[in-house]
N, C-alpha and C. Protein backbone atom coordinates (compact mmCIF):
# COMPACT_ATOMS: atom_id res chain seq x y z
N UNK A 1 111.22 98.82 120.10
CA UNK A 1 110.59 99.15 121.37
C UNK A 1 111.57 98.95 122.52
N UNK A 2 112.52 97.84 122.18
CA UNK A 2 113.32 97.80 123.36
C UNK A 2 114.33 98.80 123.21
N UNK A 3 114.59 99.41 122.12
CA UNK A 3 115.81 100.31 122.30
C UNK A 3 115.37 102.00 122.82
N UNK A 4 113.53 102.01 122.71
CA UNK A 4 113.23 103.05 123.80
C UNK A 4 113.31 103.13 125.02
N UNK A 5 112.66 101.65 125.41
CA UNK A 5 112.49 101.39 126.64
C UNK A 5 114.18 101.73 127.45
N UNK A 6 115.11 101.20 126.49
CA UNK A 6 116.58 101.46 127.37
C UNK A 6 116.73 102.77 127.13
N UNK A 7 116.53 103.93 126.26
CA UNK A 7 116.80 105.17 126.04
C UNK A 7 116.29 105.74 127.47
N UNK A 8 114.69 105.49 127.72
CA UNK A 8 113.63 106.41 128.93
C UNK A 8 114.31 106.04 129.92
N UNK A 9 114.99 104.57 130.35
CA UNK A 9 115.45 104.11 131.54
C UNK A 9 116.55 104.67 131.99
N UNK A 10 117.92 105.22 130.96
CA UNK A 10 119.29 105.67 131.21
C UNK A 10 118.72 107.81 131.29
N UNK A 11 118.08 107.54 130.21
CA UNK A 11 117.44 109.24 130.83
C UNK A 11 116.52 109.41 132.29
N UNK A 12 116.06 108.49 132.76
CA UNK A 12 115.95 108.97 134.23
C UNK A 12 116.86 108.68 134.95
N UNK A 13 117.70 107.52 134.77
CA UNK A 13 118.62 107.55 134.97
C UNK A 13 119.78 108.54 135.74
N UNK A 14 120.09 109.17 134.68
CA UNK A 14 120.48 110.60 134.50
C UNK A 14 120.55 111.38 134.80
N UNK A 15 119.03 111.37 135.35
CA UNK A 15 118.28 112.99 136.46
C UNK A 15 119.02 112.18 137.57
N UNK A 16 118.81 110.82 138.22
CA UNK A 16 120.12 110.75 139.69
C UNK A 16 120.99 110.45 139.74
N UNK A 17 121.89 110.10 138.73
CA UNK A 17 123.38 110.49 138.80
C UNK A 17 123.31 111.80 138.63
N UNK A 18 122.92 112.85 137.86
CA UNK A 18 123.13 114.22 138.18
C UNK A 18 122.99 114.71 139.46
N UNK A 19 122.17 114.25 140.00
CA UNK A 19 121.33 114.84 141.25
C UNK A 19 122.92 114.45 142.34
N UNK A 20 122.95 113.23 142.52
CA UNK A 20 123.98 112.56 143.35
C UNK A 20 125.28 113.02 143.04
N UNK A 21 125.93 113.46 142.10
CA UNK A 21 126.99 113.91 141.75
C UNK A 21 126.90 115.52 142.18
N UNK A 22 126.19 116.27 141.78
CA UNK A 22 126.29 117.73 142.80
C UNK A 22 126.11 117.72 144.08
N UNK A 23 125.90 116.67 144.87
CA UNK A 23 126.10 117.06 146.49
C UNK A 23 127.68 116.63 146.84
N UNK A 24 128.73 116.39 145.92
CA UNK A 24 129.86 116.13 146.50
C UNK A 24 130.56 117.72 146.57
N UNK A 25 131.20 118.12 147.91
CA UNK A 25 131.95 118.89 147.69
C UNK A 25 132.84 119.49 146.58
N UNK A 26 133.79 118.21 146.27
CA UNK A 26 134.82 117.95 144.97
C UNK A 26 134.10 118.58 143.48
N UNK A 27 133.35 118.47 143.66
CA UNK A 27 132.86 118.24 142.23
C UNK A 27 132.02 119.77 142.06
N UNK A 28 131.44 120.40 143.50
CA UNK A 28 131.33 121.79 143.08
C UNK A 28 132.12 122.83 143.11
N UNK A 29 133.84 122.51 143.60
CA UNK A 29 134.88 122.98 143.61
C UNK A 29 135.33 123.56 141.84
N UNK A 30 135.35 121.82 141.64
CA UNK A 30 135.62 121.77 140.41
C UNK A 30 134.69 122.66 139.50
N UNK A 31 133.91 122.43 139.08
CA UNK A 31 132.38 123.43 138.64
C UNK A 31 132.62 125.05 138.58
N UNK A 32 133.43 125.31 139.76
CA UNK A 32 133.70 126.61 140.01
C UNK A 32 135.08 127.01 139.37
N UNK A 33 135.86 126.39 139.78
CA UNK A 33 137.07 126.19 138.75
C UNK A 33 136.78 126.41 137.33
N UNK A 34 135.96 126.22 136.78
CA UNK A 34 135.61 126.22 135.29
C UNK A 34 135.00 127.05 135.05
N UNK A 35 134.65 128.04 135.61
CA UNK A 35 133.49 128.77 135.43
C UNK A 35 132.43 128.34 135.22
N UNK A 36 131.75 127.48 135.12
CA UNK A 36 130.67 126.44 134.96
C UNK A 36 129.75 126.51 135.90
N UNK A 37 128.54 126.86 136.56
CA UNK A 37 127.60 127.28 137.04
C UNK A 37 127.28 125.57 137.10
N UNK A 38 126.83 124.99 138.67
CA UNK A 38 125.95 123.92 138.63
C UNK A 38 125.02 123.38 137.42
N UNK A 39 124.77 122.16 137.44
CA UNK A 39 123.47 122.01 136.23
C UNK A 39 122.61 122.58 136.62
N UNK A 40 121.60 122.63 135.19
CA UNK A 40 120.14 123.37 135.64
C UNK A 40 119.31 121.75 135.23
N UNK A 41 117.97 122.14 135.20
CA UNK A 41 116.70 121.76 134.57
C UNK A 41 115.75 122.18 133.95
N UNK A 42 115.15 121.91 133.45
CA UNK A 42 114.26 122.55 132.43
C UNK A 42 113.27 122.01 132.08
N UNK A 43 112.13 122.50 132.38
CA UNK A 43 110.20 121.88 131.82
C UNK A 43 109.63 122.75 130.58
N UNK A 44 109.55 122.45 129.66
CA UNK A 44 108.65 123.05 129.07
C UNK A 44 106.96 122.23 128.71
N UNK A 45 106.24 123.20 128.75
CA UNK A 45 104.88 122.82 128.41
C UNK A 45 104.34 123.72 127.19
N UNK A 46 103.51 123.22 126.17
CA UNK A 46 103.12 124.16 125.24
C UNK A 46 102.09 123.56 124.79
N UNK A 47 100.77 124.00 123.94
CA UNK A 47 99.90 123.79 123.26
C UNK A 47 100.49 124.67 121.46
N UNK A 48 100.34 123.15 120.72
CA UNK A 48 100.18 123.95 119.31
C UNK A 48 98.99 123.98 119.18
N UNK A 49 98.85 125.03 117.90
CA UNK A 49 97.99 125.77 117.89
C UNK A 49 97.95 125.47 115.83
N UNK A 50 96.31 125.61 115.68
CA UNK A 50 96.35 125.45 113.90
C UNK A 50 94.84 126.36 113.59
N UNK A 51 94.47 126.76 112.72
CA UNK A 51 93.80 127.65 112.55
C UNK A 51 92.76 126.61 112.16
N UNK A 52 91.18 127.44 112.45
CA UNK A 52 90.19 126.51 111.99
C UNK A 52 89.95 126.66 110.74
N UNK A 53 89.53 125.58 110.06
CA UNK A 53 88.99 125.41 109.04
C UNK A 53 88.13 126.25 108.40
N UNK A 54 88.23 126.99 107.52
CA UNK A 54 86.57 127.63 106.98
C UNK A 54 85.94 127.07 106.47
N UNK A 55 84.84 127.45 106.70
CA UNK A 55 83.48 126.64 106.59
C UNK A 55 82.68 127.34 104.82
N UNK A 56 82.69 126.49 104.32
CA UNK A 56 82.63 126.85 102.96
C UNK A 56 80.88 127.55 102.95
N UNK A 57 80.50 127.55 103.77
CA UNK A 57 79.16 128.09 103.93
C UNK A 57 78.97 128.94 104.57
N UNK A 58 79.81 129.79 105.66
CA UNK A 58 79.74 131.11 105.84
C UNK A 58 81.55 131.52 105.79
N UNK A 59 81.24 132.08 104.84
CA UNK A 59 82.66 132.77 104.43
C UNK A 59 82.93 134.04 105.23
N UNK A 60 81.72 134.61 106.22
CA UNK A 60 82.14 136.06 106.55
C UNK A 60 82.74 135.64 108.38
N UNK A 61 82.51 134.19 108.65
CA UNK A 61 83.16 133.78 109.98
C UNK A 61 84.65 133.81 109.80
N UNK A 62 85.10 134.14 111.37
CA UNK A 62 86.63 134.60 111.36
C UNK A 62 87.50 133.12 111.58
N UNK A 63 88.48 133.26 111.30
CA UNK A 63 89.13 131.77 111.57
C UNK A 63 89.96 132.28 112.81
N UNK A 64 90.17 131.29 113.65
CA UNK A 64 90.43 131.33 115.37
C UNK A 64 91.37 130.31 115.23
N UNK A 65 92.50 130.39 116.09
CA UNK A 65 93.42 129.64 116.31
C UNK A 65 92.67 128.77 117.23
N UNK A 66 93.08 126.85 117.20
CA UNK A 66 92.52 126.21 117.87
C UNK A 66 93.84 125.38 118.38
N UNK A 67 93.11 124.76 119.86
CA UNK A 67 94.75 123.87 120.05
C UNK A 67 94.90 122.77 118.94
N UNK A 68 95.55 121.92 118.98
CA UNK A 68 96.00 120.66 117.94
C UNK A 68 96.62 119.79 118.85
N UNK A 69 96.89 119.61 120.03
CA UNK A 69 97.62 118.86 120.94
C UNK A 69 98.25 119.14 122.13
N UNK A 70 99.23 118.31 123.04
CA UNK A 70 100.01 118.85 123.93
C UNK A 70 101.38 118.50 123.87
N UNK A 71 101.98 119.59 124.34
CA UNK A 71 104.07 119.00 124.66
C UNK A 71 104.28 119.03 125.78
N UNK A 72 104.98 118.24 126.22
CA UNK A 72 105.79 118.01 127.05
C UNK A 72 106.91 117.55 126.89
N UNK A 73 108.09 118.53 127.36
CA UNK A 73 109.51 118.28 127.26
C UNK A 73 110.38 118.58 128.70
N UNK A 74 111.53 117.78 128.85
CA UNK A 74 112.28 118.15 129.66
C UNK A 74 113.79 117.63 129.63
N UNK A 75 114.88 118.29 130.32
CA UNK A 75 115.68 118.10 130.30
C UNK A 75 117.01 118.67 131.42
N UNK A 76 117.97 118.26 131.13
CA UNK A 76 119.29 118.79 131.73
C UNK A 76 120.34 119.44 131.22
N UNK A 77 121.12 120.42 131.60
CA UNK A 77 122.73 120.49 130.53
C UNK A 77 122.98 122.02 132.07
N UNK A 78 124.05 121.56 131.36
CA UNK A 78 125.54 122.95 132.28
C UNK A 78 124.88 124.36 131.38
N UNK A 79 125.13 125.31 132.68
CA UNK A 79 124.35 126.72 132.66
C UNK A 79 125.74 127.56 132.63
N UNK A 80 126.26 128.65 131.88
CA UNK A 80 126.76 129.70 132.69
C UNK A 80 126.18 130.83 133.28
N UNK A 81 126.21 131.31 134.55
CA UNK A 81 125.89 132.19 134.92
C UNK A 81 124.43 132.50 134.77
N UNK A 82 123.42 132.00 134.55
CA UNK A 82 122.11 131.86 134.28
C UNK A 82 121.83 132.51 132.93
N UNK A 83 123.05 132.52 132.10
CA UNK A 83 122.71 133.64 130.76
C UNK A 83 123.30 132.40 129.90
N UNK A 84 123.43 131.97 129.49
CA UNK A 84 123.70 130.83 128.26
C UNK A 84 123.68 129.17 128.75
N UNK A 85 123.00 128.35 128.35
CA UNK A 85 122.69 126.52 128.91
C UNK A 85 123.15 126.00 127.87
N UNK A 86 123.56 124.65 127.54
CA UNK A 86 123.46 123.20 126.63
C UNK A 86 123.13 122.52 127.26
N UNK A 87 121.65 121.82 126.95
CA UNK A 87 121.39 120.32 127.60
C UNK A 87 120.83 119.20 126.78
N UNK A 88 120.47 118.42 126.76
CA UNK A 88 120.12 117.31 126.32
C UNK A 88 118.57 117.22 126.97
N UNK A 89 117.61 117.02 126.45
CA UNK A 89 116.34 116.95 126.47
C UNK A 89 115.13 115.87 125.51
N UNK A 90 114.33 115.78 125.98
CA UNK A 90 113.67 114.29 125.58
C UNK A 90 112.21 114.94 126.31
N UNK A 91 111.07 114.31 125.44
CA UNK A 91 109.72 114.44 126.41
C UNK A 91 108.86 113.78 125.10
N UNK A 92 107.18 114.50 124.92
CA UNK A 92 106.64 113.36 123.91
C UNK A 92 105.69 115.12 123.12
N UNK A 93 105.52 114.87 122.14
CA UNK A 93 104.69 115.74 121.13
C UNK A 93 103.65 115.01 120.92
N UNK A 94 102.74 115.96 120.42
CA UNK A 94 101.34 115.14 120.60
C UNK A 94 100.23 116.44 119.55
N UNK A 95 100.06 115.62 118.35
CA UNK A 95 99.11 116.47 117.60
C UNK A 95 97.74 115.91 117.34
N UNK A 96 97.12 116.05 117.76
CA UNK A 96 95.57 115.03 117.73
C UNK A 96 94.85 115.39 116.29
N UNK A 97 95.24 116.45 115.10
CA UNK A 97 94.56 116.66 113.77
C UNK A 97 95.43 115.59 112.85
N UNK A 98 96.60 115.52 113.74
CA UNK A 98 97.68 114.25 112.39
C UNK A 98 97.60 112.81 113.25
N UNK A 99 96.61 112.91 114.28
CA UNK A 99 96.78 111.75 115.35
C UNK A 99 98.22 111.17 115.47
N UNK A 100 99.13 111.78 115.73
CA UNK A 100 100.40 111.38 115.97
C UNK A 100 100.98 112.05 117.49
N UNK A 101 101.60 110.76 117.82
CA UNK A 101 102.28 111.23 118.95
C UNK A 101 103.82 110.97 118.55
N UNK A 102 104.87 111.82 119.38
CA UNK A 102 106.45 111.47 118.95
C UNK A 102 107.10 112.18 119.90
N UNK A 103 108.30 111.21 120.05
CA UNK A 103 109.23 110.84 121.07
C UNK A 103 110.30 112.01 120.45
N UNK A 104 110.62 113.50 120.97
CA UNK A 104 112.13 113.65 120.26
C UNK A 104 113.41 113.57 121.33
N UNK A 105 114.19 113.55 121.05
CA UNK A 105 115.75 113.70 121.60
C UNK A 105 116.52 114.51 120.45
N UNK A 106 117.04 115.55 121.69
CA UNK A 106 117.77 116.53 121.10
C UNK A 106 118.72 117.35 121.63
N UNK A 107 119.32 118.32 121.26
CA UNK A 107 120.46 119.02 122.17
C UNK A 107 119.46 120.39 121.89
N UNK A 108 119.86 121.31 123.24
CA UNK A 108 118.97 122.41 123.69
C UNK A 108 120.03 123.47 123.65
N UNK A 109 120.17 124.51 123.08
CA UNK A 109 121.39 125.94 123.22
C UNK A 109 119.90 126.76 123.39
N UNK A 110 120.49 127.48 124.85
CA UNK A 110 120.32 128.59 125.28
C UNK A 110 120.64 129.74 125.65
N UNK A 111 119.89 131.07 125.42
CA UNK A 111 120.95 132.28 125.76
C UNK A 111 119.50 133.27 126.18
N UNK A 112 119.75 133.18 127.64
CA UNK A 112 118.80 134.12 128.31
C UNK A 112 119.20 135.37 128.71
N UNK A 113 119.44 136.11 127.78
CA UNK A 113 119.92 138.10 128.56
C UNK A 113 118.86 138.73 129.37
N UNK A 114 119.59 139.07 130.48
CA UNK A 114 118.74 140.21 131.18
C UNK A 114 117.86 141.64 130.56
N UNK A 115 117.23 142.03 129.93
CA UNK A 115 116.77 143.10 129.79
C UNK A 115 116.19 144.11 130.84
N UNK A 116 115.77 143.64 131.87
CA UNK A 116 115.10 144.47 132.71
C UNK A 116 115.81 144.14 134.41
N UNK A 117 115.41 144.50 135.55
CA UNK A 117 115.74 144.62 136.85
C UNK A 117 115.55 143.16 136.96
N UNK A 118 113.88 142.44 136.85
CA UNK A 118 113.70 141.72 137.05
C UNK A 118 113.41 140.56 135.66
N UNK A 119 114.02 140.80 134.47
CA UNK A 119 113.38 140.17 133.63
C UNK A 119 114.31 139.71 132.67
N UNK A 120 113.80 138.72 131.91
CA UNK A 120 114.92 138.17 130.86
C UNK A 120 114.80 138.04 129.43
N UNK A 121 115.11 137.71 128.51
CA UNK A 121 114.64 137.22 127.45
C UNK A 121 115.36 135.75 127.43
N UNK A 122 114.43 135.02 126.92
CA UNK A 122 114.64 133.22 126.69
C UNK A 122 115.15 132.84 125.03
N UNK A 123 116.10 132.94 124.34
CA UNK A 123 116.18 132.72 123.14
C UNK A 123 116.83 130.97 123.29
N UNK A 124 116.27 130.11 122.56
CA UNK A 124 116.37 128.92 122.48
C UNK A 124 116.34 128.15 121.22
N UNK A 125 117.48 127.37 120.91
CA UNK A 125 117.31 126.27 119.42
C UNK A 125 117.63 124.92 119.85
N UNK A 126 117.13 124.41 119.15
CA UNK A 126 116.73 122.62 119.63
C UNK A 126 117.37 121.85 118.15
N UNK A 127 118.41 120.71 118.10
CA UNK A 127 118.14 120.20 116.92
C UNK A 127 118.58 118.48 117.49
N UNK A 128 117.98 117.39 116.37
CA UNK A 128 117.79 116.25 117.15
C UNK A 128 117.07 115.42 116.68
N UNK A 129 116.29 114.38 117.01
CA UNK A 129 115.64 113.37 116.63
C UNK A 129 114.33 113.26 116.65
N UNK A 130 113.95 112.55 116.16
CA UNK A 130 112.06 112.46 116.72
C UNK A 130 111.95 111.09 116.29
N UNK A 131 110.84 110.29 116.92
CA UNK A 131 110.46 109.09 116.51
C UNK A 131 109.20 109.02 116.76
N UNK A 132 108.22 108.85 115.68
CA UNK A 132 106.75 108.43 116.04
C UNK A 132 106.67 107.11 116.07
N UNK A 133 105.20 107.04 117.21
CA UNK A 133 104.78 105.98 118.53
C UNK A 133 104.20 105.55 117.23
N UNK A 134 103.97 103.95 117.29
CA UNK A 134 102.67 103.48 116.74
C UNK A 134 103.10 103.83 115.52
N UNK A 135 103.93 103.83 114.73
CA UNK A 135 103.84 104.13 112.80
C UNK A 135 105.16 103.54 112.26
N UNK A 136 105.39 102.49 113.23
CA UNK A 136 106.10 101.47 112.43
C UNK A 136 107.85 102.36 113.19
N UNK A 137 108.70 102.35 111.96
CA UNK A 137 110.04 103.00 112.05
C UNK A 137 110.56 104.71 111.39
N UNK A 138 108.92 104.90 111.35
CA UNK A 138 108.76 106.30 111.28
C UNK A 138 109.60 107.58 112.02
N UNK A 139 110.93 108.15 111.31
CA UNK A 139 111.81 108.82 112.63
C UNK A 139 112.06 109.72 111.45
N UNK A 140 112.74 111.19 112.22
CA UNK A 140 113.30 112.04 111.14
C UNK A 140 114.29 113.04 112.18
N UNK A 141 114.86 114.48 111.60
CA UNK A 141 115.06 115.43 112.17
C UNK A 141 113.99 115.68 112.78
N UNK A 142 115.03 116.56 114.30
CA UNK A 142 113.30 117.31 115.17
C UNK A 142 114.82 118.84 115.11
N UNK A 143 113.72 119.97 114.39
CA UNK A 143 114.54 120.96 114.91
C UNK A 143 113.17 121.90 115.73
N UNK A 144 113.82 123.11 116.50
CA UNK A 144 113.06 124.01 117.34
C UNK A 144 113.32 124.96 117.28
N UNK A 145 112.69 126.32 117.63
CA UNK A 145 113.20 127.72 117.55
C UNK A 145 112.48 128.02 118.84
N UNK A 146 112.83 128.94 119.81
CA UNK A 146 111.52 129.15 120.55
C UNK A 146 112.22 130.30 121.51
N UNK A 147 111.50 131.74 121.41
CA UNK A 147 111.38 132.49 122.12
C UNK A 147 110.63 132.96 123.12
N UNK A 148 111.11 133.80 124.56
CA UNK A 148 109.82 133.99 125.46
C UNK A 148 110.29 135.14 126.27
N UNK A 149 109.44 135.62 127.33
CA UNK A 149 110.42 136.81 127.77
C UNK A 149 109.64 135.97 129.40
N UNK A 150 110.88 136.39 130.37
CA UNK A 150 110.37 135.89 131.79
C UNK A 150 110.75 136.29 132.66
N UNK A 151 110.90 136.30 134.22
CA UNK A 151 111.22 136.59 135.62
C UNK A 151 112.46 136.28 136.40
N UNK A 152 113.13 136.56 137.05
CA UNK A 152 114.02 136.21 137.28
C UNK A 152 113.91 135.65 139.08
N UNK A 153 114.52 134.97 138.99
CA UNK A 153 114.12 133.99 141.08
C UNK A 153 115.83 133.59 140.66
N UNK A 154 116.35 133.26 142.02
CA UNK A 154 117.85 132.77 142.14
C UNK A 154 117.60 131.49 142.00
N UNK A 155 116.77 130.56 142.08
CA UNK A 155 116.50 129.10 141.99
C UNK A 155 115.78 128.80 140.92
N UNK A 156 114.60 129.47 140.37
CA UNK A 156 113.69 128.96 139.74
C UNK A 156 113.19 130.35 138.92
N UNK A 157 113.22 130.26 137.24
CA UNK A 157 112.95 131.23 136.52
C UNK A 157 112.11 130.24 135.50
N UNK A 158 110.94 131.67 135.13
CA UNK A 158 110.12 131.01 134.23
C UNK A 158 109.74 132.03 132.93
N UNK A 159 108.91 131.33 132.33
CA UNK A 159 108.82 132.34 130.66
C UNK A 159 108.00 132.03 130.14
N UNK A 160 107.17 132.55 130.04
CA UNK A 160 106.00 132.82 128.45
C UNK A 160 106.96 132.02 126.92
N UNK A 161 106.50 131.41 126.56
CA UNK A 161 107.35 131.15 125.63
C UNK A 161 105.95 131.07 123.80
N UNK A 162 106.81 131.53 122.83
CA UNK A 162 106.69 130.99 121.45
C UNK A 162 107.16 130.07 120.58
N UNK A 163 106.96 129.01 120.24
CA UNK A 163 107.87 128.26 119.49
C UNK A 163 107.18 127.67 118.22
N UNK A 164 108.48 127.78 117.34
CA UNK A 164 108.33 127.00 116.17
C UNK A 164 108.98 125.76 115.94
N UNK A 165 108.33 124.31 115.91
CA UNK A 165 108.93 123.20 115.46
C UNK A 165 108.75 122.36 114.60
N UNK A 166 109.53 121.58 114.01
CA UNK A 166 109.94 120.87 112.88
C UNK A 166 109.73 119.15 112.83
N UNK A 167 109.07 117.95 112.58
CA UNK A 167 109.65 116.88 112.62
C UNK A 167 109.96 116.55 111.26
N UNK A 168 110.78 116.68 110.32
CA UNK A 168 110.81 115.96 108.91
C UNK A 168 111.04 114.70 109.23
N UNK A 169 109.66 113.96 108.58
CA UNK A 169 109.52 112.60 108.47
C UNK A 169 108.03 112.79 108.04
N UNK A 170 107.67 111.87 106.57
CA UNK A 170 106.31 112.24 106.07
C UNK A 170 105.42 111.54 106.42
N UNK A 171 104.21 112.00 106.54
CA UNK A 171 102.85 111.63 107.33
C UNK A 171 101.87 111.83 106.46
N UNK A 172 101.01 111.71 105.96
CA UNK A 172 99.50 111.76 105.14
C UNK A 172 99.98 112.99 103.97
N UNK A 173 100.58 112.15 103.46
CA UNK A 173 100.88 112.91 102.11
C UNK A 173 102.00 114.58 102.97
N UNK A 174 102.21 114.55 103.84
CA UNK A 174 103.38 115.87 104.01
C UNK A 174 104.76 115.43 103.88
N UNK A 175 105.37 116.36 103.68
CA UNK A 175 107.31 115.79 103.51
C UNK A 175 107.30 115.97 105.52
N UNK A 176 106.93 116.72 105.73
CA UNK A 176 107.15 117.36 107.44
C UNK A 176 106.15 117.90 108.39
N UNK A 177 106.49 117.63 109.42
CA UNK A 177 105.19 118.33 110.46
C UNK A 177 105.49 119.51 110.98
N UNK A 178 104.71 120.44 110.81
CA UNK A 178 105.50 121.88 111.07
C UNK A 178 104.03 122.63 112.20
N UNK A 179 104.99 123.21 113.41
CA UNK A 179 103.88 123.28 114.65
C UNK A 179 103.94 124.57 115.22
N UNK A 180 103.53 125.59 115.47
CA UNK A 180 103.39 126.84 115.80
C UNK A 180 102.56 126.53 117.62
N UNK A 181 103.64 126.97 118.84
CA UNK A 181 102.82 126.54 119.58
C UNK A 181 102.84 127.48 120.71
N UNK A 182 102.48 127.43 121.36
CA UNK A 182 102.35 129.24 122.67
C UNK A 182 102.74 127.84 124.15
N UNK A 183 102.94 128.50 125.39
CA UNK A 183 103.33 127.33 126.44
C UNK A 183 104.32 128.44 127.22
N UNK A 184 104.71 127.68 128.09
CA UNK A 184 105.62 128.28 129.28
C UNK A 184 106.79 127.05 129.41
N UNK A 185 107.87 128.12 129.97
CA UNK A 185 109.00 126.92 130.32
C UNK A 185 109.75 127.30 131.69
N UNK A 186 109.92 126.27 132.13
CA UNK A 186 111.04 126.58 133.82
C UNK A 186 111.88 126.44 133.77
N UNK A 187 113.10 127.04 134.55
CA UNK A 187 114.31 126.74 134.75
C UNK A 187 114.89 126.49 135.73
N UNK A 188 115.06 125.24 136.63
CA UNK A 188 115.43 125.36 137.98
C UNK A 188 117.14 125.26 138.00
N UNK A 189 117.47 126.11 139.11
CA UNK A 189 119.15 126.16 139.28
C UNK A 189 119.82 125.56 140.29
């Protein structure tokens, strides 16, 4: 517990030394020098989603996707040109049918192409850690896949997003938790 508590503290951390380090002149000189586009940020929100159960007594009812929980993730990393990111990201997963909640940390590759005047496509992979709350020393791989298509703003771009994610680490008889989830994500510049 204490080695979360110091993880959450140096990751907010983080957000103001980042913050404080881009208002120096020097340092957006430098930035530019590299071709390196300022840092960004990044929110994502999503609901997974799991199909209902059939009901062994009317077989002719349709099965409906239902939520299963909430995400919340966020993070930082260096952008080029608003078309490719790496950042480092952390937030909490949350499935209420496996009653589990979990902590991941991970590295974020992004590659957003323009397709339209105003529009983009969001292609995104995540790979990294996870640790579930409450289940002892329960930790595994966290990987991600997640596509979306979105808008384009000079400061702030957003996206419909799809994603597929991963925690291997076993829970009620599974080798892995595997999550199909719909959500939106931001990108501030």
């Amino acid at each position: 517990m204490k080695k979360l508590r110091l993880f959450l503290f140096l990751f907010l951390l983080s957000f103001g030394l980042q913050v404080c380090s881009q208002t120096s002149s020097d340092s957006l000189l430098l930035t530019k020098k590299r071709f390196v586009k300022s840092s960004y940020r990044q929110l994502d929100i999503s609901v997974p989603l799991v199909f209902d159960p059939v009901d062994p007594e009317n077989e002719d009812a349709g099965r409906a996707l239902l939520p299963a929980g909430f995400n919340a993730l966020a993070g930082f990393g260096y952008d080029y040109k608003n078309i490719a990111g790496l950042g480092f990201h952390s937030g909490f997963l949350t499935r209420w049918d496996e009653k589990l909640v979990a902590i991941p940390v991970f590295l974020n590759l992004r590659v957003s192409p323009k397709i339209g005047e105003n529009t983009f496509l969001s292609l995104q992979t995540s790979y990294g850690k996870t640790f579930a709350l409450g289940r002892g020393g329960l930790s595994g791989t966290y990987k991600r896949i997640n596509i979306g298509v979105g808008g384009l703003d000079e400061i702030i771009q957003g996206a419909i997003v799809i994603e597929y994610s991963q925690m291997d680490f076993p829970i009620h008889q599974r080798k892995r938790i595997e999550t199909f989830a719909v959500g939106f994500t931001l990108f501030f510049f």
